[in-house]
Protein backbone atom coordinates (compact mmCIF):
# COMPACT_ATOMS: atom_id res chain seq x y z
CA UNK A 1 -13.39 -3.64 -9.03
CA UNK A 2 -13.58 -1.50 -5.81
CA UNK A 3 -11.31 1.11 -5.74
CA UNK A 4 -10.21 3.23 -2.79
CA UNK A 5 -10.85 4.35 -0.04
CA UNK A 6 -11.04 0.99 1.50
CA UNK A 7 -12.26 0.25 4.90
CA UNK A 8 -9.99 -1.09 7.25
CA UNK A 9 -11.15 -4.92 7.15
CA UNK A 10 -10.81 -4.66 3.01
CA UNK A 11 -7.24 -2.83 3.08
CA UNK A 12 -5.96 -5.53 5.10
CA UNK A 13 -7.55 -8.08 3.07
CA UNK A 14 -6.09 -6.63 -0.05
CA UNK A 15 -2.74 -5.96 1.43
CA UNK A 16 -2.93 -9.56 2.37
CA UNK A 17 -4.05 -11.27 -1.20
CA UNK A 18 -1.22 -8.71 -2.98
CA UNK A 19 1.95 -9.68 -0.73
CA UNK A 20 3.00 -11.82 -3.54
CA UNK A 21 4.70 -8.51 -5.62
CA UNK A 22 6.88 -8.47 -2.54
CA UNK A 23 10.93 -8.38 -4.67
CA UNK A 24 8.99 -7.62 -8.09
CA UNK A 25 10.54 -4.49 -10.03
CA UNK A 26 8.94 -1.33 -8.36
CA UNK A 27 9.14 0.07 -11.71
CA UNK A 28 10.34 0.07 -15.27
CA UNK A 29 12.92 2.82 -14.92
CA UNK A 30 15.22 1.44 -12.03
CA UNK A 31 16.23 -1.97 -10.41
CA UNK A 32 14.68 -1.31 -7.01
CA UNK A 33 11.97 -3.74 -5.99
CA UNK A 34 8.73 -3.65 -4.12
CA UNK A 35 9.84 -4.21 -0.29
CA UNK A 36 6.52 -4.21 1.56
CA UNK A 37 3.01 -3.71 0.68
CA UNK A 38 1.43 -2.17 3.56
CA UNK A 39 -2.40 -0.09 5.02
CA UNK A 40 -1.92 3.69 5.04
CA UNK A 41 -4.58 6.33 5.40
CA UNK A 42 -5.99 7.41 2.54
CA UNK A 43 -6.00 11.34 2.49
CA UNK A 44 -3.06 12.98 1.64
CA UNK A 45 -1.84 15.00 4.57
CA UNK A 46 -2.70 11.81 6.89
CA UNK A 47 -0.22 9.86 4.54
CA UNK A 48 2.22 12.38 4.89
CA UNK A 49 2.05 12.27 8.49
CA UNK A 50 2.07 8.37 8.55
CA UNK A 51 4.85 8.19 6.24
CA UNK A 52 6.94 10.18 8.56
CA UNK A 53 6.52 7.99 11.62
CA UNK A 54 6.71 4.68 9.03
CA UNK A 55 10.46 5.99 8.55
CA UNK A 56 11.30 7.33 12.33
CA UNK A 57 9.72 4.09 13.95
CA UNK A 58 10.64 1.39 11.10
CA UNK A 59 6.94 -0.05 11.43
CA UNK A 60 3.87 0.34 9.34
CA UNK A 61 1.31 -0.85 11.53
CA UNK A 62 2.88 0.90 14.72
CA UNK A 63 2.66 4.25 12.68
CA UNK A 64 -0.56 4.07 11.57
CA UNK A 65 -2.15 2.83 15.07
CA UNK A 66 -0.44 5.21 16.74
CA UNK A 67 -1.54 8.70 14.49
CA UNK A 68 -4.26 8.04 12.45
CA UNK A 69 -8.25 8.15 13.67
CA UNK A 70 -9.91 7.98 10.34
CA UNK A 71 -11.82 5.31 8.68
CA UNK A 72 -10.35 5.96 4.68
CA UNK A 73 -7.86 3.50 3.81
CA UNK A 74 -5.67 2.55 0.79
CA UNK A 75 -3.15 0.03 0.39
CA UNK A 76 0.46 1.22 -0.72
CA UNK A 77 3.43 -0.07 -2.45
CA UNK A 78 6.80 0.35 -0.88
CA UNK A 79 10.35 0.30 -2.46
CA UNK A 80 13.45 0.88 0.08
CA UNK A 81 12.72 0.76 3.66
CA UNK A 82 13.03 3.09 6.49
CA UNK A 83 16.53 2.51 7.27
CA UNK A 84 17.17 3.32 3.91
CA UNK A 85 18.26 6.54 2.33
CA UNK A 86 14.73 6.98 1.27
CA UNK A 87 11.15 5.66 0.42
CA UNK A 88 9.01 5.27 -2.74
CA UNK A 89 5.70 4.63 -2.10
CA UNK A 90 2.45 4.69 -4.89
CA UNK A 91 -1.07 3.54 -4.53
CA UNK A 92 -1.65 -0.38 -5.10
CA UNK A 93 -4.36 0.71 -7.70
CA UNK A 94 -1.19 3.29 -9.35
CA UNK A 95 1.26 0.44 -9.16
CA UNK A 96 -0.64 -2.39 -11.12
CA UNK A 97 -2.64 0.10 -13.43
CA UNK A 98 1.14 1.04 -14.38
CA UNK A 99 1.57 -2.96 -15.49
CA UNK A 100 -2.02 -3.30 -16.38
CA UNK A 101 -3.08 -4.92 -14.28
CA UNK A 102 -5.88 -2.66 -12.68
CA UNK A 103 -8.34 -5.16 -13.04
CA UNK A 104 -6.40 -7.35 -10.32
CA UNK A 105 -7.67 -5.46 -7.35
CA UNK A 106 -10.40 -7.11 -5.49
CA UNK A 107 -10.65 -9.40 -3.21
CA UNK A 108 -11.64 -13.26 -4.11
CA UNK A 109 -15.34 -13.00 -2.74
CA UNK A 110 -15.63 -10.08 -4.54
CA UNK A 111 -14.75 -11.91 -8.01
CA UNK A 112 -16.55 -14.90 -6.70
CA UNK A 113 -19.94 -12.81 -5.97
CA UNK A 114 -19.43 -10.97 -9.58
């Protein structure tokens, strides 16, 4: 299992392959539920940064094209949207080691080459 950083090829890949958690319980202490699983930078003050554009522009993708130079990448779950009153966001990797399910992050030709 690869872990992050990811590159940005293999966060999109694993954004892709996890979109299916999309309306499953964020967590075990509230009813919210995951609303997007999106590519953010990887280092803290860059996801800080990101996160603030995600709300004031309402578009992952848009924010992180439009801030972000490095090459570190992780792939983050989202509850609430920008619209909303507020975000919460973890780490993939946080998120299904909290159900665990950890050993569900890779991509299929990883598994298939392992």
């Amino acid at each position: 299992m690869k872990l992050p950083p990811y590159s940005l090829q293999e966060a999109r890949k694993i954004r892709d392959e996890h979109n299916h958690i999309i309306g499953l319980c964020y967590d075990r202490e509230s009813e919210t539920s995951v609303d997007m699983v999106i590519v953010t930078p990887h280092d803290e003050n860059s996801m800080n940064r990101f996160l603030m554009l995600y709300v004031m522009l309402n578009d992952a993708e848009a924010a992180l094209s439009m801030d972000y130079c490095g090459s570190q990448y992780d792939v983050t779950v989202v509850s609430g949207t920008a619209l909303a009153a507020g975000i919460d966001h973890c780490s993939l990797h946080e998120w299904l080691a909290g159900r665990g399910e950890d050993a569900k992050i890779c991509s299929h030709s990883d598994a298939a080459s392992a």
